[in-house]
Protein backbone atom coordinates (compact mmCIF):
# COMPACT_ATOMS: atom_id res chain seq x y z
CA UNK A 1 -18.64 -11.59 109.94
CA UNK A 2 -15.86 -10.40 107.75
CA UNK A 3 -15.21 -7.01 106.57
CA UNK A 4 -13.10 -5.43 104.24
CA UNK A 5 -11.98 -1.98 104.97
CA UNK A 6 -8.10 -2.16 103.66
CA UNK A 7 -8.09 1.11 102.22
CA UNK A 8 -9.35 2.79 105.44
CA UNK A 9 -6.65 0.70 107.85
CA UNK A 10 -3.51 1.55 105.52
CA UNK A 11 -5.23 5.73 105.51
CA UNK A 12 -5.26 5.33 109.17
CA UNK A 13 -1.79 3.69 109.84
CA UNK A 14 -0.21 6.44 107.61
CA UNK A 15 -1.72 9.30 110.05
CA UNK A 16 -1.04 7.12 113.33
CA UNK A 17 1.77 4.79 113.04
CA UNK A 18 4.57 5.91 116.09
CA UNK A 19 2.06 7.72 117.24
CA UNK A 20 0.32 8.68 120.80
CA UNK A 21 -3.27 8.14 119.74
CA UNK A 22 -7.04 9.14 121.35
CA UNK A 23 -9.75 7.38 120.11
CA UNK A 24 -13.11 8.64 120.60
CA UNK A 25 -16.18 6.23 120.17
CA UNK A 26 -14.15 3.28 120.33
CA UNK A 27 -17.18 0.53 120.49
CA UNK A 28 -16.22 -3.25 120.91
CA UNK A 29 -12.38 -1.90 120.08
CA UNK A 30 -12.61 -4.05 116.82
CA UNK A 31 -12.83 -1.50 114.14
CA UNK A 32 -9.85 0.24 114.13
CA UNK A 33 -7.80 -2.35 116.50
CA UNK A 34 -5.13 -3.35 113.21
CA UNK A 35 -4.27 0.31 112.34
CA UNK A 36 -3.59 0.42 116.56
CA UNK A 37 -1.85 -1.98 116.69
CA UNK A 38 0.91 0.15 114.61
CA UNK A 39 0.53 3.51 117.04
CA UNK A 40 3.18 4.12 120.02
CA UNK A 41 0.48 4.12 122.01
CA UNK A 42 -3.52 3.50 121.89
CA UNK A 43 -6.12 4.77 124.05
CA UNK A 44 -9.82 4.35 123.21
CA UNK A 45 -12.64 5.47 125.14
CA UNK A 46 -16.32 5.49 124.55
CA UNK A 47 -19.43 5.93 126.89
CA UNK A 48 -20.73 3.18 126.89
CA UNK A 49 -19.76 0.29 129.48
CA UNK A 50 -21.37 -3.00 127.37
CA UNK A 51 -19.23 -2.15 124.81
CA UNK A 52 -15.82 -1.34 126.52
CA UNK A 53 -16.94 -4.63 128.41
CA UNK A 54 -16.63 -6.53 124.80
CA UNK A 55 -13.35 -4.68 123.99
CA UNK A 56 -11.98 -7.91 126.64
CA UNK A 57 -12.59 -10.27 124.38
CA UNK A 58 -9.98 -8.93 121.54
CA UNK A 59 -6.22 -9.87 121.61
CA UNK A 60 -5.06 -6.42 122.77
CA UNK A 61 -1.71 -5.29 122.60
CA UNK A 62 0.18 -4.31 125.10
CA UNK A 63 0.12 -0.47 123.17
CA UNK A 64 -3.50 -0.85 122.91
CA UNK A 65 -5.95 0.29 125.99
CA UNK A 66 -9.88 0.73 126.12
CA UNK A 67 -11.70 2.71 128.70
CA UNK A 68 -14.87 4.63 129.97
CA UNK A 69 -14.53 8.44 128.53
CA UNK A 70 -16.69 11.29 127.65
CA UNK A 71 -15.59 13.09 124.15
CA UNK A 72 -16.99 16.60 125.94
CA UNK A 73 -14.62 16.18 129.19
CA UNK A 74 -11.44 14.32 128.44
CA UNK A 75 -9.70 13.54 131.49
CA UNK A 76 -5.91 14.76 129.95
CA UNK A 77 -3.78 17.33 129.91
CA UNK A 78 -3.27 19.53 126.96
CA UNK A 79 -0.58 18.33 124.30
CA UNK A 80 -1.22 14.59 125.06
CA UNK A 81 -1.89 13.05 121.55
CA UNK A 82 -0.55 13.29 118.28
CA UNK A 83 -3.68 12.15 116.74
CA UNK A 84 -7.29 12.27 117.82
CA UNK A 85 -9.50 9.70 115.98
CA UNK A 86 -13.69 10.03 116.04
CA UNK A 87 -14.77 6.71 115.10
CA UNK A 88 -18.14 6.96 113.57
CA UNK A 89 -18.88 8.99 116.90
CA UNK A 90 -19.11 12.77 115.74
CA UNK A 91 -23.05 11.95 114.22
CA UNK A 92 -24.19 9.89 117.76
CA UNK A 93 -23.75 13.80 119.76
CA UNK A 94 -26.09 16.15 119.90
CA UNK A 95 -25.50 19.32 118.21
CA UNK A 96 -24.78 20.87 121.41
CA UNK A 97 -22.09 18.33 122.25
CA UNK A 98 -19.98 18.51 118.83
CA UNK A 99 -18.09 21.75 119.22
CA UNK A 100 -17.11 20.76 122.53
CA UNK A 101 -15.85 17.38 121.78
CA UNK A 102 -14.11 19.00 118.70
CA UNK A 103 -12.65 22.07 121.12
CA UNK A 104 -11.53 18.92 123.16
CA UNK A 105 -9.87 17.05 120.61
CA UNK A 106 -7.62 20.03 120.04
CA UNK A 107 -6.67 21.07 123.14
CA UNK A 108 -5.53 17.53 123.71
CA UNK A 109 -3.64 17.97 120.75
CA UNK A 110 0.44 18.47 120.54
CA UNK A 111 1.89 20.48 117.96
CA UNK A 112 1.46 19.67 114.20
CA UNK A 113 -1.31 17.08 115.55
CA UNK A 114 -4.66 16.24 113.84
CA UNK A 115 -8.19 15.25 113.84
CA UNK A 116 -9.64 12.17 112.01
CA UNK A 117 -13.34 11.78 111.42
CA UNK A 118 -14.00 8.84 110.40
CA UNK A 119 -18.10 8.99 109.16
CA UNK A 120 -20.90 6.41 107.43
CA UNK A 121 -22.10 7.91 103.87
CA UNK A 122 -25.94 7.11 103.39
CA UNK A 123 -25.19 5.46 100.37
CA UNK A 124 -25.02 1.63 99.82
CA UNK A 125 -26.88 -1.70 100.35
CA UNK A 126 -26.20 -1.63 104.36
CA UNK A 127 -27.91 2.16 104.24
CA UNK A 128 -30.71 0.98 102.49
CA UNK A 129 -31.08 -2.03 104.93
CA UNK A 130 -31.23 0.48 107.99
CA UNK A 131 -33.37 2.47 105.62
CA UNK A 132 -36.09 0.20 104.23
CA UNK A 133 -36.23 -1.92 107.41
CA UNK A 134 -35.18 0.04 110.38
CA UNK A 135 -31.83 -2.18 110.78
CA UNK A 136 -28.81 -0.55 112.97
CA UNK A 137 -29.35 2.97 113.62
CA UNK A 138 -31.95 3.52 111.11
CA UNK A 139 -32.11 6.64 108.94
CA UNK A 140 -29.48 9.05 110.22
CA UNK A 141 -28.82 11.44 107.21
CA UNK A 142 -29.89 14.30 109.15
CA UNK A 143 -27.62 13.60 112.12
CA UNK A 144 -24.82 12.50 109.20
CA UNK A 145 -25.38 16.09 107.41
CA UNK A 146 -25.18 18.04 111.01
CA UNK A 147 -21.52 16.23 111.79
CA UNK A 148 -20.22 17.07 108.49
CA UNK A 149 -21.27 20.92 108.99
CA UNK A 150 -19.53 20.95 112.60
CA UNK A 151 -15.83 19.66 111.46
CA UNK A 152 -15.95 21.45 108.58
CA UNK A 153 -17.56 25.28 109.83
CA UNK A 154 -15.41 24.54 113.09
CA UNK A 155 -12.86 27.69 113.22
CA UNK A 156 -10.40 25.43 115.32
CA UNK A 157 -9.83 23.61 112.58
CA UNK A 158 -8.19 23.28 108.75
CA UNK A 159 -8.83 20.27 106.76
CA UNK A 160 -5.96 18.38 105.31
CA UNK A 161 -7.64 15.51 103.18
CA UNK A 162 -11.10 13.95 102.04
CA UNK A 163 -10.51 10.27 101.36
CA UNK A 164 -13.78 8.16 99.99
CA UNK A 165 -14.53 4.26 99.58
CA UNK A 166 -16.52 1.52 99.85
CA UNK A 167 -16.38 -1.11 102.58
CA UNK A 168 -17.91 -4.49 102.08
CA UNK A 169 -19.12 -6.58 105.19
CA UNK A 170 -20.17 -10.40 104.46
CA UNK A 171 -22.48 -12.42 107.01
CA UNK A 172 -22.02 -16.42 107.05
CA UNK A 173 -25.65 -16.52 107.80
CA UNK A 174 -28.54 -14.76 108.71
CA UNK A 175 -28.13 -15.54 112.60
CA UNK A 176 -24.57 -13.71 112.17
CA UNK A 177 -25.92 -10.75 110.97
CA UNK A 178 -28.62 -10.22 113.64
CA UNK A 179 -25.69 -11.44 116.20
CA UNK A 180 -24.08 -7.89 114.84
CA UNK A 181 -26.55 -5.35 113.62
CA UNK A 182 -29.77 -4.91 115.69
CA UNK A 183 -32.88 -5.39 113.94
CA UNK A 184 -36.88 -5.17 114.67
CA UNK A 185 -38.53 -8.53 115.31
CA UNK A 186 -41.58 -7.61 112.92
CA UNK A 187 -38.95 -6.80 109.84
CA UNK A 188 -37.11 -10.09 110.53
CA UNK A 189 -38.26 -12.68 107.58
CA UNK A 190 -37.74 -9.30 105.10
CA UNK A 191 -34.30 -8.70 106.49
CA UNK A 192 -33.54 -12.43 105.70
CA UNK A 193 -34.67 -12.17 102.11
CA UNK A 194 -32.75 -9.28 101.27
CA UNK A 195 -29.59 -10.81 102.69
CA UNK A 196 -29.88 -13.92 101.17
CA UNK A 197 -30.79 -12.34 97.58
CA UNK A 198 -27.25 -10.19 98.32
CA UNK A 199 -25.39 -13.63 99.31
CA UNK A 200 -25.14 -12.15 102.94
CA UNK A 201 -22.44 -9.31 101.56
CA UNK A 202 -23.60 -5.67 101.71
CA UNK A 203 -21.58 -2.69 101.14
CA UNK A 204 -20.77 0.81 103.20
CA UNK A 205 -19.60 3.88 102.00
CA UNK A 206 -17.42 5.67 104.61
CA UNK A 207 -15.61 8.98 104.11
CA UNK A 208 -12.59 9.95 106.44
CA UNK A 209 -11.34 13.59 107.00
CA UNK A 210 -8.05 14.75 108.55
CA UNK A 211 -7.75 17.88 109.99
CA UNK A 212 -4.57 20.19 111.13
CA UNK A 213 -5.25 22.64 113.96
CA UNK A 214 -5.94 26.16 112.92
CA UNK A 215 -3.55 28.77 114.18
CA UNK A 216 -3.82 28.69 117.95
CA UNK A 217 -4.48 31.74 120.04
């Protein structure tokens, strides 16, 4: 798999380069790893333990660390990060769970610090894929619409910048794809077609939003 998300690296280094950076919803550490690797320092967490397992298999700097964490209950002190960076994370929580995470986020948060959301649009041939034929997450435009509404009604929060592209992601083969995206069994042989009539390259839509911290009490 290769993907091409330039735009979205050189956004993030500008925010995070010299830098003590949070990462929430980290994944396999891969995403985000080349705008990391220009931060002071790194720290990604998610909640899931296969996939901080995977983050072993990168080249990590010695900047660069990936560990267990819950975005509702981070384990440090306030003022510790410069940046805080929710990596397609905010739409996975419950509605519940996404004030707290973002109250979290800030309180971690030194002076003049911000808040990156970094969020799928449902827009795009990989959408339609999860759309038509149940691929990845499946339809999540509800869950999409409910994470934009929490950063942007949150009163802890100001926004600083709404930056949009597209992100293309090509498969060497059809066995590559399913070795990346989960699929159903039954949808298999339609998956295949569709790939193969898009020469195994689909496109995303992401959107990132930066965020100061609104006046503090």
């Amino acid at each position: 798999m290769r993907r091409y998300e330039e735009s979205f690296v050189e956004r993030m280094k500008a925010y995070c380069t010299d830098k003590d950076v949070l990462e929430i919803g980290c994944g396999d550490g891969s995403r985000l790893l080349q705008a990391a690797r220009s931060s002071r320092s790194w720290i990604g967490i998610d909640p899931d333990q296969e996939s901080i397992d995977l983050t072993k298999e990168l080249s990590i700097p010695s900047n660069v660390e990936f560990k267990l964490g819950d975005a509702a209950k981070l384990l440090w002190p306030d003022a510790s990060f410069d940046v805080v960076v929710f990596t397609l994370s905010l739409h996975h929580m419950g509605m519940e769970v996404m004030p707290r995470a973002i109250g979290e986020a800030v309180r971690v948060l030194r002076e003049d610090g911000v808040v990156l959301f970094l969020e799928p649009l449902p827009v795009g041939t990989f959408f339609e894929a999860e759309l038509e034929f149940g691929c990845c997450d499946g339809d999540e435009r509800e869950a999409l619409a409910r994470a934009e509404s929490a950063m942007k009604s949150s009163d802890k929060l100001v926004e600083v910048e709404e930056f949009t592209d597209w992100v293309s992601v090509e498969y060497s083969s059809f066995d590559d794809f399913k070795d990346h995206v989960p699929i159903r069994e039954e949808t298999e042989s339609q998956v295949e077609e569709y790939l193969a009539r898009l020469e195994f390259r689909l496109d995303e839509q992401f959107r990132l939003n930066v965020f100061s911290v609104a006046v503090r009490s």
